[in-house]
Protein backbone atom coordinates (compact mmCIF):
# COMPACT_ATOMS: atom_id res chain seq x y z
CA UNK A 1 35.38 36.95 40.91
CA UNK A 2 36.22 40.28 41.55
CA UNK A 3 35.43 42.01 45.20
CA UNK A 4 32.60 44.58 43.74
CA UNK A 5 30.66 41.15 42.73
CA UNK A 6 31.18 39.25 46.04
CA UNK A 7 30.36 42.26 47.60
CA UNK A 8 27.15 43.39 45.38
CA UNK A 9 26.03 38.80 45.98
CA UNK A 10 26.04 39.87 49.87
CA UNK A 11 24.15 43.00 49.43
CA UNK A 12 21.48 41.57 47.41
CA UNK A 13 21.12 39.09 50.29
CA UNK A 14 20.91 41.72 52.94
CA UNK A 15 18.06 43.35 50.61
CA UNK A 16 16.36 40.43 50.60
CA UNK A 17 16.06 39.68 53.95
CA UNK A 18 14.69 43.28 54.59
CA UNK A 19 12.10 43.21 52.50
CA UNK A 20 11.00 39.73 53.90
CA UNK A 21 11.27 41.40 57.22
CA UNK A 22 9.41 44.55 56.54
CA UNK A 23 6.42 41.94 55.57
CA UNK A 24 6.69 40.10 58.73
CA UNK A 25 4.56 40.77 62.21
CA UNK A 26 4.48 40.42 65.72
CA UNK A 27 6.80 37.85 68.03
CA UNK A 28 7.28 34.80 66.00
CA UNK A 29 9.67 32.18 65.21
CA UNK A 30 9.90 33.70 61.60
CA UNK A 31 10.46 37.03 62.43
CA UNK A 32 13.29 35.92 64.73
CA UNK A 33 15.10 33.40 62.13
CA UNK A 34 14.70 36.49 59.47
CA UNK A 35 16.28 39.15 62.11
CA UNK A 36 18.73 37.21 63.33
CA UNK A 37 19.82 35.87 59.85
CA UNK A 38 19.85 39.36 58.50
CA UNK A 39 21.84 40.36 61.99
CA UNK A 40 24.88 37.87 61.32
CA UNK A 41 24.93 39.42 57.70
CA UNK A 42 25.28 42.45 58.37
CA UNK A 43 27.40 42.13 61.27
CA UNK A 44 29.75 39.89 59.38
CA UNK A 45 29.56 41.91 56.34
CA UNK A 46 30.78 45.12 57.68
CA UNK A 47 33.62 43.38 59.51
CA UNK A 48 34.92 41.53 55.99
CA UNK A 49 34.23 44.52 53.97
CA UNK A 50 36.27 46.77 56.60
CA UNK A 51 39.03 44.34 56.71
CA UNK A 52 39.38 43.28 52.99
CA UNK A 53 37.84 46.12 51.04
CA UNK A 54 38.11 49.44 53.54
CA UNK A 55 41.70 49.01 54.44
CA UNK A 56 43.03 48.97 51.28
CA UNK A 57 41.59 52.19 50.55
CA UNK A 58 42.78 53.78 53.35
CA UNK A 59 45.85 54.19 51.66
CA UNK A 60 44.52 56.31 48.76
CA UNK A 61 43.97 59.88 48.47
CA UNK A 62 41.30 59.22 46.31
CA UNK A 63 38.60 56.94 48.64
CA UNK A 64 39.86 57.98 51.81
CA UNK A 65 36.72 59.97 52.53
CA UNK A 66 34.31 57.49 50.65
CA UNK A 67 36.08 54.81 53.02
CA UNK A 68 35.43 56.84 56.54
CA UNK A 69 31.65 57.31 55.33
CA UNK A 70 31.35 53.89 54.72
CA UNK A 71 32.30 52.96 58.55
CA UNK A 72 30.58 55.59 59.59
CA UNK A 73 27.46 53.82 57.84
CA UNK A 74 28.40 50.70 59.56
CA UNK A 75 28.40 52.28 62.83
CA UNK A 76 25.20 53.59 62.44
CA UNK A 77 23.77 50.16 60.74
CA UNK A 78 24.81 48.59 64.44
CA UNK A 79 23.31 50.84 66.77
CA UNK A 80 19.95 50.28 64.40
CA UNK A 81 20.16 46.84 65.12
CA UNK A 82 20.81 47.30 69.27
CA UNK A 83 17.69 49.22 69.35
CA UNK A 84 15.78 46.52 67.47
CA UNK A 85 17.21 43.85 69.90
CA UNK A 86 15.91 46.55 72.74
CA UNK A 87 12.60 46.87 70.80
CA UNK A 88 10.08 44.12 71.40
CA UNK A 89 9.31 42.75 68.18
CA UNK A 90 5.39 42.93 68.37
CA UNK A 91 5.55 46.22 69.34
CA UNK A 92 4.46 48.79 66.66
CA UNK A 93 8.18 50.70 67.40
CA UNK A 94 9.89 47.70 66.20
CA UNK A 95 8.68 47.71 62.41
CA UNK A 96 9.51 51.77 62.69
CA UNK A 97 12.85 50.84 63.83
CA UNK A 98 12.81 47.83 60.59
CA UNK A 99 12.02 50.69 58.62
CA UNK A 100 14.95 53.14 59.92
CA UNK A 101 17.62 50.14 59.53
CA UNK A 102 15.54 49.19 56.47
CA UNK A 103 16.30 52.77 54.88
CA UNK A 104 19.98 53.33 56.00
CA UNK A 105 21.24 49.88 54.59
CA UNK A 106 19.44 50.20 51.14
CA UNK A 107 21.01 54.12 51.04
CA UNK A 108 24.77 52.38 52.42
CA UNK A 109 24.31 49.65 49.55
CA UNK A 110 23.59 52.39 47.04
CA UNK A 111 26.40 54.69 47.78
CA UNK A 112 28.78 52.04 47.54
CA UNK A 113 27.29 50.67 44.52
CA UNK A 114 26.85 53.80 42.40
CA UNK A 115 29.42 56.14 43.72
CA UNK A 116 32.25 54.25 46.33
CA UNK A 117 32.49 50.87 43.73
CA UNK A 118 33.59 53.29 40.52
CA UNK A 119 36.24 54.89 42.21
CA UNK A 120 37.29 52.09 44.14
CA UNK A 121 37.89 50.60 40.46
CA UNK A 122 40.33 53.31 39.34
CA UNK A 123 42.37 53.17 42.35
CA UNK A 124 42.58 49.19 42.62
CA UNK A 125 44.41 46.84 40.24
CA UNK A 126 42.56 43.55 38.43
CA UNK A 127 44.92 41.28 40.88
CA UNK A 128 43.72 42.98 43.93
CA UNK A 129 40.52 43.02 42.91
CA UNK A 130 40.59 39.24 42.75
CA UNK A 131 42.73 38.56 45.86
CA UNK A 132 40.49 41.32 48.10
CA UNK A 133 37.30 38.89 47.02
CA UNK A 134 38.95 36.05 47.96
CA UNK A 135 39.60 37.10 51.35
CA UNK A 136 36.78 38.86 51.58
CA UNK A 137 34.53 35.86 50.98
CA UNK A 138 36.77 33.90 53.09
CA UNK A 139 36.57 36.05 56.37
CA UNK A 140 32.91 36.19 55.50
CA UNK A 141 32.27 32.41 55.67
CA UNK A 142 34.40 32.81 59.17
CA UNK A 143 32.35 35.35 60.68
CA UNK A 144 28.82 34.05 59.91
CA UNK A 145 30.23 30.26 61.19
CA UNK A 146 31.14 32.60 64.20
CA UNK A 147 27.98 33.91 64.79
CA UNK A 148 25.94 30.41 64.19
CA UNK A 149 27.55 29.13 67.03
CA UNK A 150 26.91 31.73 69.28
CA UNK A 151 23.40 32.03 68.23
């Protein structure tokens, strides 16, 4: 496996579990097992990607700037989520913030998809592309064991 389709597995996940969300109301058990699944995967998403995908175009000319919008995505994915957490879910506010979080991720997935995963491919070789999903999916099966045992 190559890192663009370990990557691409977790984004159609993340997809997923927005659109179940986005059909979901008020304070219930679902709604919380749905957020807080779709929490840990992005959370522990952006931190594999960043380590095992984001670093290692840091050193080329070529996806530096793709890279540094990328985090910059991230960043903005989190503080979406912290206003969720703030938001009480039956509210009417919460769904609007669903919606914000909803739209950034699916436009984050589809830069990276159509524009950051192309030139990514120039600039990396077939035996980094294989190691960097390796450790990719590795560090992602760390970070969501990490975050089922806090949750």
């Amino acid at each position: 496996m190559k890192i663009f389709e370990a990557l691409r597995q977790d984004h159609e996940k993340q997809r997923l579990l927005l659109k179940i969300l986005a059909e979901t109301s008020g304070d219930t058990a679902a709604r919380r097992e749905y957020f807080n699944e779709l929490k840990a995967q992005l959370e522990s998403h952006a931190v594999a990607e960043e380590r095992h995908f984001y670093t290692h175009l840091l050193e080329k000319d070529e996806t530096i700037a793709l890279t540094r919008h990328g985090i910059a995505e991230h960043h903005e994915i989190d503080e979406l989520i912290e206003k969720l957490e703030d938001t009480d879910m039956s509210s009417p506010a919460w769904l609007r913030h669903l919606k914000s979080l909803q739209e950034k991720v699916e436009h984050h997935l589809a830069d990276e998809e159509q524009e950051f995963f192309q030139v990514a491919g120039k600039v990396l070789n077939d035996r980094q592309k294989t190691k960097l999903a390796a450790q990719y999916r590795q560090e992602m099966q760390q970070e969501l064991e990490a975050a089922s045992a806090t949750a």
